[in-house]
C-alpha atoms as a PDB file:
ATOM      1  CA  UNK A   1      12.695 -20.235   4.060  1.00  0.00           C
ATOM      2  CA  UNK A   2       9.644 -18.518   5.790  1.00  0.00           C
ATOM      3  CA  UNK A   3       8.837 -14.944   3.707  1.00  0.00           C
ATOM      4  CA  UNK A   4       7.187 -11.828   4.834  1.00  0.00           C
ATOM      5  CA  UNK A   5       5.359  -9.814   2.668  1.00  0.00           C
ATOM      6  CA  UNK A   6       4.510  -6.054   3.073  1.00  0.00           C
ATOM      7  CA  UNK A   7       1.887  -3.698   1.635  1.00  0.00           C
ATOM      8  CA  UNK A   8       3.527  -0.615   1.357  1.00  0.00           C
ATOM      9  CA  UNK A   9       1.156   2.159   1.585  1.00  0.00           C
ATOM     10  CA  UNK A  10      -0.108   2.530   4.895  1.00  0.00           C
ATOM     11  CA  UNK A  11       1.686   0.044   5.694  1.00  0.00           C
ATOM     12  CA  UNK A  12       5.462   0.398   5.575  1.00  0.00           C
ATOM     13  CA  UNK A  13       5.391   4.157   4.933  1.00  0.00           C
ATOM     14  CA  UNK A  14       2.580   7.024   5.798  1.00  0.00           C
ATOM     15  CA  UNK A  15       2.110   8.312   2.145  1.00  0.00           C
ATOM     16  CA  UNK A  16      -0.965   9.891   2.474  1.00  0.00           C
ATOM     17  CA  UNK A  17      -0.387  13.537   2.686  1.00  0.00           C
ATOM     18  CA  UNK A  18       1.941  13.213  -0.575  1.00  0.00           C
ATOM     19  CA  UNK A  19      -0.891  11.148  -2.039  1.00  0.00           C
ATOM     20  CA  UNK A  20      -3.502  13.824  -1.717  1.00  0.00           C
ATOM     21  CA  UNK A  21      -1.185  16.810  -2.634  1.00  0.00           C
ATOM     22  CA  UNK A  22      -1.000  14.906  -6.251  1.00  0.00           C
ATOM     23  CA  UNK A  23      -4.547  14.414  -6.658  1.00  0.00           C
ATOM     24  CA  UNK A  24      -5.183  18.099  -5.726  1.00  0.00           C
ATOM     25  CA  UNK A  25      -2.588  19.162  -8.162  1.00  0.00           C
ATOM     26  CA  UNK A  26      -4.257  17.398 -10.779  1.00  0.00           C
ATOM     27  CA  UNK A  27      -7.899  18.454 -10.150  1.00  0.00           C
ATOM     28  CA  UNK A  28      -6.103  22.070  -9.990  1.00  0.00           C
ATOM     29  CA  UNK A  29      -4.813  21.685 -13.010  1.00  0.00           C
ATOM     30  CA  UNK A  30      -8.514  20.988 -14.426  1.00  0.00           C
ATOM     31  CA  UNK A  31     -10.312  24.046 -12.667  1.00  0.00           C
ATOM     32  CA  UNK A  32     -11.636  22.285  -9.725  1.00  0.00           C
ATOM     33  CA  UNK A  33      -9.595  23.466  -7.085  1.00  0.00           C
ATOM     34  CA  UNK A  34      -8.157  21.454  -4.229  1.00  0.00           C
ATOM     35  CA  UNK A  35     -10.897  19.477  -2.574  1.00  0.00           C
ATOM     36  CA  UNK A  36      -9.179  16.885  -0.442  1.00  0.00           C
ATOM     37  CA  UNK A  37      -8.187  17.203   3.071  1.00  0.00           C
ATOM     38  CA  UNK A  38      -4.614  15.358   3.578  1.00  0.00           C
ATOM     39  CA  UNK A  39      -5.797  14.328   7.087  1.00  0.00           C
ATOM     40  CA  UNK A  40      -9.451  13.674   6.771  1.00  0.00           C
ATOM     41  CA  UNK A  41      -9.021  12.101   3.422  1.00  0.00           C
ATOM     42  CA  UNK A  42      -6.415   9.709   4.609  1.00  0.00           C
ATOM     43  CA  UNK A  43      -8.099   6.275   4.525  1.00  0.00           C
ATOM     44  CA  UNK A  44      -9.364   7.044   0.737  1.00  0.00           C
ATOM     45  CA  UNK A  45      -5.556   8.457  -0.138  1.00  0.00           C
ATOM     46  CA  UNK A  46      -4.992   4.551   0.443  1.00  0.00           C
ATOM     47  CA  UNK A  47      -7.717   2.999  -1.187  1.00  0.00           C
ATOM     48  CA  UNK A  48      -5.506   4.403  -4.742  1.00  0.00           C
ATOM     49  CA  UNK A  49      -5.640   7.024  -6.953  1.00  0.00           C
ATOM     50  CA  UNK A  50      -8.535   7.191  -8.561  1.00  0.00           C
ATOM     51  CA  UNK A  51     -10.378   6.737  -5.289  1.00  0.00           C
ATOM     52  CA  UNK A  52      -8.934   9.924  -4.268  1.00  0.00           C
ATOM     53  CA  UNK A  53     -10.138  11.734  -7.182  1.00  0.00           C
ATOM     54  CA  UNK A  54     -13.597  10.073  -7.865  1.00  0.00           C
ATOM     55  CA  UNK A  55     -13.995  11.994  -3.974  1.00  0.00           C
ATOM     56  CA  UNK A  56     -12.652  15.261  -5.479  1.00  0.00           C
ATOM     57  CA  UNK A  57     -14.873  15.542  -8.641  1.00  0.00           C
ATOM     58  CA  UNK A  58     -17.519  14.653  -6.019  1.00  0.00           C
ATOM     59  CA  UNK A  59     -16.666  17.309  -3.802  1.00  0.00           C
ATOM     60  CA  UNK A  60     -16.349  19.816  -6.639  1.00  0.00           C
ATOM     61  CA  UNK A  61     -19.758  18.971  -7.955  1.00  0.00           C
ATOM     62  CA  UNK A  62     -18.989  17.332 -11.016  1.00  0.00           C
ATOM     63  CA  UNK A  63     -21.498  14.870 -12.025  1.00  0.00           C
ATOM     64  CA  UNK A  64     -22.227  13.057 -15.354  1.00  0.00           C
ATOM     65  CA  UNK A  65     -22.860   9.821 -16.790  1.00  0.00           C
ATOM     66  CA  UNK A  66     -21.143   7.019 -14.978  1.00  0.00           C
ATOM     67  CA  UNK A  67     -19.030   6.637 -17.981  1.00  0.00           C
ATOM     68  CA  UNK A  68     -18.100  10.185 -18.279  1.00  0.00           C
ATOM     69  CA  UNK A  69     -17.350  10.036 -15.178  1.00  0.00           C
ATOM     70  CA  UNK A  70     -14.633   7.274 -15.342  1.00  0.00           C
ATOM     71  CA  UNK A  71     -13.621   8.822 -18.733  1.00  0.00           C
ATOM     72  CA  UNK A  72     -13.129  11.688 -16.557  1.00  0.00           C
ATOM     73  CA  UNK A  73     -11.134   9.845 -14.003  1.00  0.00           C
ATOM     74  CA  UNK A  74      -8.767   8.071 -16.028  1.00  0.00           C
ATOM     75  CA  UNK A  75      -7.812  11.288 -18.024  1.00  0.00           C
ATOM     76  CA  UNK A  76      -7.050  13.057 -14.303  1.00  0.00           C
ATOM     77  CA  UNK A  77      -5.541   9.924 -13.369  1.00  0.00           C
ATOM     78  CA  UNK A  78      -2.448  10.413 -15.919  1.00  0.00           C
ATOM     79  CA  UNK A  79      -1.897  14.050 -14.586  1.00  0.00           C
ATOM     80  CA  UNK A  80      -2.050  12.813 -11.017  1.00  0.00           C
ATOM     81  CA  UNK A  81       1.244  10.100 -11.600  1.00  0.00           C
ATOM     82  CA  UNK A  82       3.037  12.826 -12.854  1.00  0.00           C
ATOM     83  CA  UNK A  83       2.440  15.061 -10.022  1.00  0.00           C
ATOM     84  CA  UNK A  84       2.988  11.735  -7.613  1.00  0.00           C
ATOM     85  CA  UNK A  85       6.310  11.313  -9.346  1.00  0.00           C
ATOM     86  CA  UNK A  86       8.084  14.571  -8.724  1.00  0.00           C
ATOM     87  CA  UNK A  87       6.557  15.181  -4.676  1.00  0.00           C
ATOM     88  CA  UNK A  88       6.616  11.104  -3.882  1.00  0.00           C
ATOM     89  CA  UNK A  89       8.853  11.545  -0.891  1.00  0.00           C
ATOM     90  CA  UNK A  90       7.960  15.497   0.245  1.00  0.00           C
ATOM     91  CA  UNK A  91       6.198  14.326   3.350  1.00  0.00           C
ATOM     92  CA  UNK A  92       6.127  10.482   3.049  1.00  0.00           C
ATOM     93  CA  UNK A  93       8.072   8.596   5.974  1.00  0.00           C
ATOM     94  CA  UNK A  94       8.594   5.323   6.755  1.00  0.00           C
ATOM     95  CA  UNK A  95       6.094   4.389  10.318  1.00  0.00           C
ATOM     96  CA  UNK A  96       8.089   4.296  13.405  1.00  0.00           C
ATOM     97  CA  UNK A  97      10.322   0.732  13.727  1.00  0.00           C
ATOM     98  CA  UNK A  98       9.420  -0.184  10.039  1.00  0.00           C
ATOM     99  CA  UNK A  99      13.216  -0.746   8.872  1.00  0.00           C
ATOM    100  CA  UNK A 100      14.795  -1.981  11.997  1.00  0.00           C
ATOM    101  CA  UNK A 101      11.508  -4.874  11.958  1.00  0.00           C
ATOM    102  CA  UNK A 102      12.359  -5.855   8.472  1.00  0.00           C
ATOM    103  CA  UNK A 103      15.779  -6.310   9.300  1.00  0.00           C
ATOM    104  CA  UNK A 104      15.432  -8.030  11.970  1.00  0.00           C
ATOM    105  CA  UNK A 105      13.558 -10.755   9.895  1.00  0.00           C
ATOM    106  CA  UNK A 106      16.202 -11.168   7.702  1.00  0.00           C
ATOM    107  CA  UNK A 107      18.432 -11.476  10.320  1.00  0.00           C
ATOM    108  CA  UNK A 108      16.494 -14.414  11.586  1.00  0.00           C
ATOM    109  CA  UNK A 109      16.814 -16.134   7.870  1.00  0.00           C
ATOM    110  CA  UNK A 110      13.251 -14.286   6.671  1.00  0.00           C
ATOM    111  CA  UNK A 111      12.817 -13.654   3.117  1.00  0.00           C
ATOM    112  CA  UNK A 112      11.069 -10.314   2.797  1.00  0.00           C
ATOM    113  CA  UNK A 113       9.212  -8.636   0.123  1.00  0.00           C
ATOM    114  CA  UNK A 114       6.410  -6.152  -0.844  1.00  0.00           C
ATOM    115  CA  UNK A 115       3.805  -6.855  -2.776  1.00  0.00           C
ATOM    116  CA  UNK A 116       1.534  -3.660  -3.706  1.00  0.00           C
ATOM    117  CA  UNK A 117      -1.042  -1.931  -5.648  1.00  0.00           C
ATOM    118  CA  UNK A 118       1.039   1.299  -6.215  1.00  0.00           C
ATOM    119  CA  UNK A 119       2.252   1.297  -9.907  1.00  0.00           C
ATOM    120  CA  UNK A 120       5.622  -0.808  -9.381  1.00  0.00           C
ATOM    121  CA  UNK A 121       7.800   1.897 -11.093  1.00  0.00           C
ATOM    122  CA  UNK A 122       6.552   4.605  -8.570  1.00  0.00           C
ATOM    123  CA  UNK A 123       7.077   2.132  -5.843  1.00  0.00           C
ATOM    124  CA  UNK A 124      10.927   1.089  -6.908  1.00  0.00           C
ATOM    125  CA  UNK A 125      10.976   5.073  -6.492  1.00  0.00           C
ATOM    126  CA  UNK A 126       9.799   5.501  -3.351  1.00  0.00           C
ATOM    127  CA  UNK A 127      11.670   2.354  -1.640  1.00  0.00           C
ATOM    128  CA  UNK A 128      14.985   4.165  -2.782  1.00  0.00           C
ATOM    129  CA  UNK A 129      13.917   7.452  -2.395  1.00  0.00           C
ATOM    130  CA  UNK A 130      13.150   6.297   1.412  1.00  0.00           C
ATOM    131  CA  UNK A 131      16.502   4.475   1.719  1.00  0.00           C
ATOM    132  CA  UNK A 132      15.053   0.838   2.190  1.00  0.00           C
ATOM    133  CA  UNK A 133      14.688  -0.878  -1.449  1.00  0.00           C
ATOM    134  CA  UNK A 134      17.840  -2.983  -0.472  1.00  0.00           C
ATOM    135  CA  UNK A 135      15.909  -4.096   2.423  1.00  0.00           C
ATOM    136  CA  UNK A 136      13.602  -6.616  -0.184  1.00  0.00           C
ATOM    137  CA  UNK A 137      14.337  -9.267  -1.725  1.00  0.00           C
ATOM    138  CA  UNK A 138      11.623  -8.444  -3.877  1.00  0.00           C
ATOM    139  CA  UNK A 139       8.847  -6.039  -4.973  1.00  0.00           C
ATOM    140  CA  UNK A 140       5.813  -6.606  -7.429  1.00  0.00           C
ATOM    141  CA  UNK A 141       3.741  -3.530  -7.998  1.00  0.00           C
ATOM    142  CA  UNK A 142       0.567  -3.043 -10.632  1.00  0.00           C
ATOM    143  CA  UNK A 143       1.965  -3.143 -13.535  1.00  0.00           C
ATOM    144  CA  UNK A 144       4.429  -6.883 -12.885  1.00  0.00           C
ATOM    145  CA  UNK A 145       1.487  -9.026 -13.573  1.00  0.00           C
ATOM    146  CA  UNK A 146      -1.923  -8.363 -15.270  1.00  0.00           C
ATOM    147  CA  UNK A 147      -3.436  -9.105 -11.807  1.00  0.00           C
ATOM    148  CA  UNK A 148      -3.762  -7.168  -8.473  1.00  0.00           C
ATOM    149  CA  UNK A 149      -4.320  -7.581  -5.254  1.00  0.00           C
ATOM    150  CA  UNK A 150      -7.006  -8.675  -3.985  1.00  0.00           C
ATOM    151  CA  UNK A 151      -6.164 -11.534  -6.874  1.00  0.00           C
ATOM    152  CA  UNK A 152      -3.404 -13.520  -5.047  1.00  0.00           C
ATOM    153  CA  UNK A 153      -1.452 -13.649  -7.784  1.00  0.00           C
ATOM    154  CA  UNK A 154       0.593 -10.958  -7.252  1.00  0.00           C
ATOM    155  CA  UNK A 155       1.151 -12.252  -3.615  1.00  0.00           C
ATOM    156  CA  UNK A 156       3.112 -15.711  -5.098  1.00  0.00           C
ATOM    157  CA  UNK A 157       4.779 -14.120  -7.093  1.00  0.00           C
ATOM    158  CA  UNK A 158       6.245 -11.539  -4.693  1.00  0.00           C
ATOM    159  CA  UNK A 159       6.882 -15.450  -2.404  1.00  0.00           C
ATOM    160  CA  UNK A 160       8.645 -16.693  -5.470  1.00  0.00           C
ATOM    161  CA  UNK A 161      10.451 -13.768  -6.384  1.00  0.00           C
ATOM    162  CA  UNK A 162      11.877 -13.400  -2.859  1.00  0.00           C
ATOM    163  CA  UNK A 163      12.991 -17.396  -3.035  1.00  0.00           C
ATOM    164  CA  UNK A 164      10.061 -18.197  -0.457  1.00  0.00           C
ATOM    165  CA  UNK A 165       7.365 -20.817  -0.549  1.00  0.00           C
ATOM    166  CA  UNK A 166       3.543 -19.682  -0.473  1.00  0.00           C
ATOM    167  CA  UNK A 167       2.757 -22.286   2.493  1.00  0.00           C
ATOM    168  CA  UNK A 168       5.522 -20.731   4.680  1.00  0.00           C
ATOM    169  CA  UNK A 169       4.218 -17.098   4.199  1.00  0.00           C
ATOM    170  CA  UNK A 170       2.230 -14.128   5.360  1.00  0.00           C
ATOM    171  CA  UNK A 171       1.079 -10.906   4.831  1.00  0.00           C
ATOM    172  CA  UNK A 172       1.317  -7.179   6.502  1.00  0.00           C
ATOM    173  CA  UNK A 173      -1.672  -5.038   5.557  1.00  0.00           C
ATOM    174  CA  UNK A 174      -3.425  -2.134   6.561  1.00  0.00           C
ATOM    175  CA  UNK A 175      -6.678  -2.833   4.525  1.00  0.00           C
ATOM    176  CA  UNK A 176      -9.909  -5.135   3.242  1.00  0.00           C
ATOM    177  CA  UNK A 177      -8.192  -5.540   0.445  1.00  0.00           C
ATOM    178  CA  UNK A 178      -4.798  -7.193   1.962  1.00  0.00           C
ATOM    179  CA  UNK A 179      -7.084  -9.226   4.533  1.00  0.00           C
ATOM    180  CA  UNK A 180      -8.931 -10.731   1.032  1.00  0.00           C
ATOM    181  CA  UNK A 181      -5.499 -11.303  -0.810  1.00  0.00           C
ATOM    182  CA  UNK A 182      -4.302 -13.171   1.773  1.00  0.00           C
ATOM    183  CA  UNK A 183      -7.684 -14.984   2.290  1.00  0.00           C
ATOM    184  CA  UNK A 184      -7.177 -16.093  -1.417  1.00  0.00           C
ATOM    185  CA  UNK A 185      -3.865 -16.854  -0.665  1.00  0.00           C
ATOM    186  CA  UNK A 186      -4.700 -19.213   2.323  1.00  0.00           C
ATOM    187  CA  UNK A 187      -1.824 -17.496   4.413  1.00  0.00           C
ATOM    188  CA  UNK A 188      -2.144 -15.766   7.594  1.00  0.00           C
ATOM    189  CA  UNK A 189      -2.591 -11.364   7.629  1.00  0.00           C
ATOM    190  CA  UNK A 190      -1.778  -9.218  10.385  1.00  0.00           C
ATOM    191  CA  UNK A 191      -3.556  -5.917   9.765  1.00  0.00           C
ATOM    192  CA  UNK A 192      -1.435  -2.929  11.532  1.00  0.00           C
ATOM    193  CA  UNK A 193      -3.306  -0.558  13.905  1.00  0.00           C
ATOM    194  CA  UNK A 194      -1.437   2.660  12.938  1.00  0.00           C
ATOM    195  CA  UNK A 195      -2.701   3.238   9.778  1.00  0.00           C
ATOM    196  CA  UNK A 196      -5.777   5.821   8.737  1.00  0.00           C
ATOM    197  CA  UNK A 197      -8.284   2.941  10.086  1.00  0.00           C
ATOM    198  CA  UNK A 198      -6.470   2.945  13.332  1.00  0.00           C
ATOM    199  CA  UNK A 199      -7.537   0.013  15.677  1.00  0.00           C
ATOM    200  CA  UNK A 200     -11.109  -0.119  14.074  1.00  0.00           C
ATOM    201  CA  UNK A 201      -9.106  -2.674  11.823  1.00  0.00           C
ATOM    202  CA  UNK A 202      -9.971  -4.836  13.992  1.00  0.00           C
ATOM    203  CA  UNK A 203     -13.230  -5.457  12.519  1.00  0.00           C
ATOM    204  CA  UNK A 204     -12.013  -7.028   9.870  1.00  0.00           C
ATOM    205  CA  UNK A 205     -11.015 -10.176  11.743  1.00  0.00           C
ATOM    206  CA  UNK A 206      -7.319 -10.618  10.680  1.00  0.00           C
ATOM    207  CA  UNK A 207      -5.317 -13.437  12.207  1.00  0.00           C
ATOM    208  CA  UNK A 208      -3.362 -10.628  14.044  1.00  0.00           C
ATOM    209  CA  UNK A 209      -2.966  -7.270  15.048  1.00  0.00           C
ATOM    210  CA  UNK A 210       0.498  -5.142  14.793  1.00  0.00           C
ATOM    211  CA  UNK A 211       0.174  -2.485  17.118  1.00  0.00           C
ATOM    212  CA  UNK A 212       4.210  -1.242  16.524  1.00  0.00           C
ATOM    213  CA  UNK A 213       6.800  -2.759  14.664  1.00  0.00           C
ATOM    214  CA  UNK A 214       8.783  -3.681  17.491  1.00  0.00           C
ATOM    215  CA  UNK A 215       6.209  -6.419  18.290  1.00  0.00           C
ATOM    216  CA  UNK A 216       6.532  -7.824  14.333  1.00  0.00           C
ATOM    217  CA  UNK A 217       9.591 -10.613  14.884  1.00  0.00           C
ATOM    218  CA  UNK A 218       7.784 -12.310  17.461  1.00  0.00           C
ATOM    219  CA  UNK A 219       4.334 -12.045  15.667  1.00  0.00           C
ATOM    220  CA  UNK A 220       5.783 -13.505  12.735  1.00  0.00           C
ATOM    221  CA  UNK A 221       7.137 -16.022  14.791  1.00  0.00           C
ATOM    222  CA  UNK A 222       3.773 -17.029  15.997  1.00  0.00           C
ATOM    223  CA  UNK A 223       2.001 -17.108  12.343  1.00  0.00           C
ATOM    224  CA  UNK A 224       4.412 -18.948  10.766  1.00  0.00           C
ATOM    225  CA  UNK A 225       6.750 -21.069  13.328  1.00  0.00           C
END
């Protein structure tokens, strides 16, 4: 059985905007205001959390030791899952073609699954919040193993889980980091073009490009025949 595995931020669903609102809400809560821009602060909103608010205390001029810093991070980080957990599907929305593509690979006999960074708890959340969860015949999330992506450990076992083999596999990404995973993987990555990094993705060298979902069964097609 060939397997197709998804990132889901930026990826499956545009979860920026509800990204940003909960790191504003937590830097709020600590007297610092609400720094981020949900637009312009879209490609960090992706790169996690604690990305986002690293760029917040930044922007609100708080500066210490490098460990004070992180101490400072991790203690805004808490606040921010909470806030994530009651606004996770406000403005977040599946892209365009996202659910008709996945099931169009399962009805070719695909295994799907999706294989993220997002805490796994908050992601089970958000699949069902957005309708799709039945869609996968897996998910692993931070939090299933002790590694993360770029580690492609969390890649297998999202394969495994899903009742796929690793050499009959790839990967749908929107960033460095799922290029690298699937690098260490030694599986093929198409990198879509719709996300915050737009076609500039291309830089990045994947094995291809997914401009729209429409295009996705016969790109899979081609990466793993």
């Amino acid at each position: 059985m060939r397997t197709a595995v998804f990132d889901l931020d930026g990826t499956l669903a545009d979860t920026s905007a509800d990204l940003v609102a909960a790191a504003n809400a937590s830097l709020r809560d600590l007297g610092h205001g609400t720094p981020l821009d949900p637009v312009a602060d879209a490609l960090t909103a992706f790169q996690g959390g604690r990305a986002m608010l690293r760029l917040g205390f930044a922007r609100a001029g708080i500066a210490g030791t490098p460990a004070g810093d992180e101490a400072a991070v991790t203690a805004a980080y808490a606040r921010l899952l909470v806030h994530y957990a009651q606004g996770i599907d406000r403005q977040t929305r599946l892209y365009d073609g996202a659910a008709a593509a996945v099931q169009t690979l399962r009805g070719a006999g695909w295994a799907v699954a999706v294989c993220t960074n997002k805490p796994v708890d908050l992601a089970e959340l958000l699949l069902r919040r957005l309708g799709v969860r039945g869609l996968f015949d897996a998910l692993v999330g931070a939090g299933s193993l002790p590694e993360r992506k770029p580690d492609p450990a969390p890649f297998h076992a999202a394969v495994a889980r899903a009742g796929g083999v690793p050499g009959r596999a790839f990967l749908v990404g929107d960033t460095e980091t799922d290029l690298r995973t699937a690098r260490a993987a030694g599986v093929p990555v198409a990198l879509v073009t719709f996300g915050p990094e737009g076609a500039g993705i291309a830089r990045l060298g994947p094995d291809a490009l997914l401009d729209r979902y429409e295009a996705l069964p016969a790109l899979a097609a081609r990466l793993v025949p």
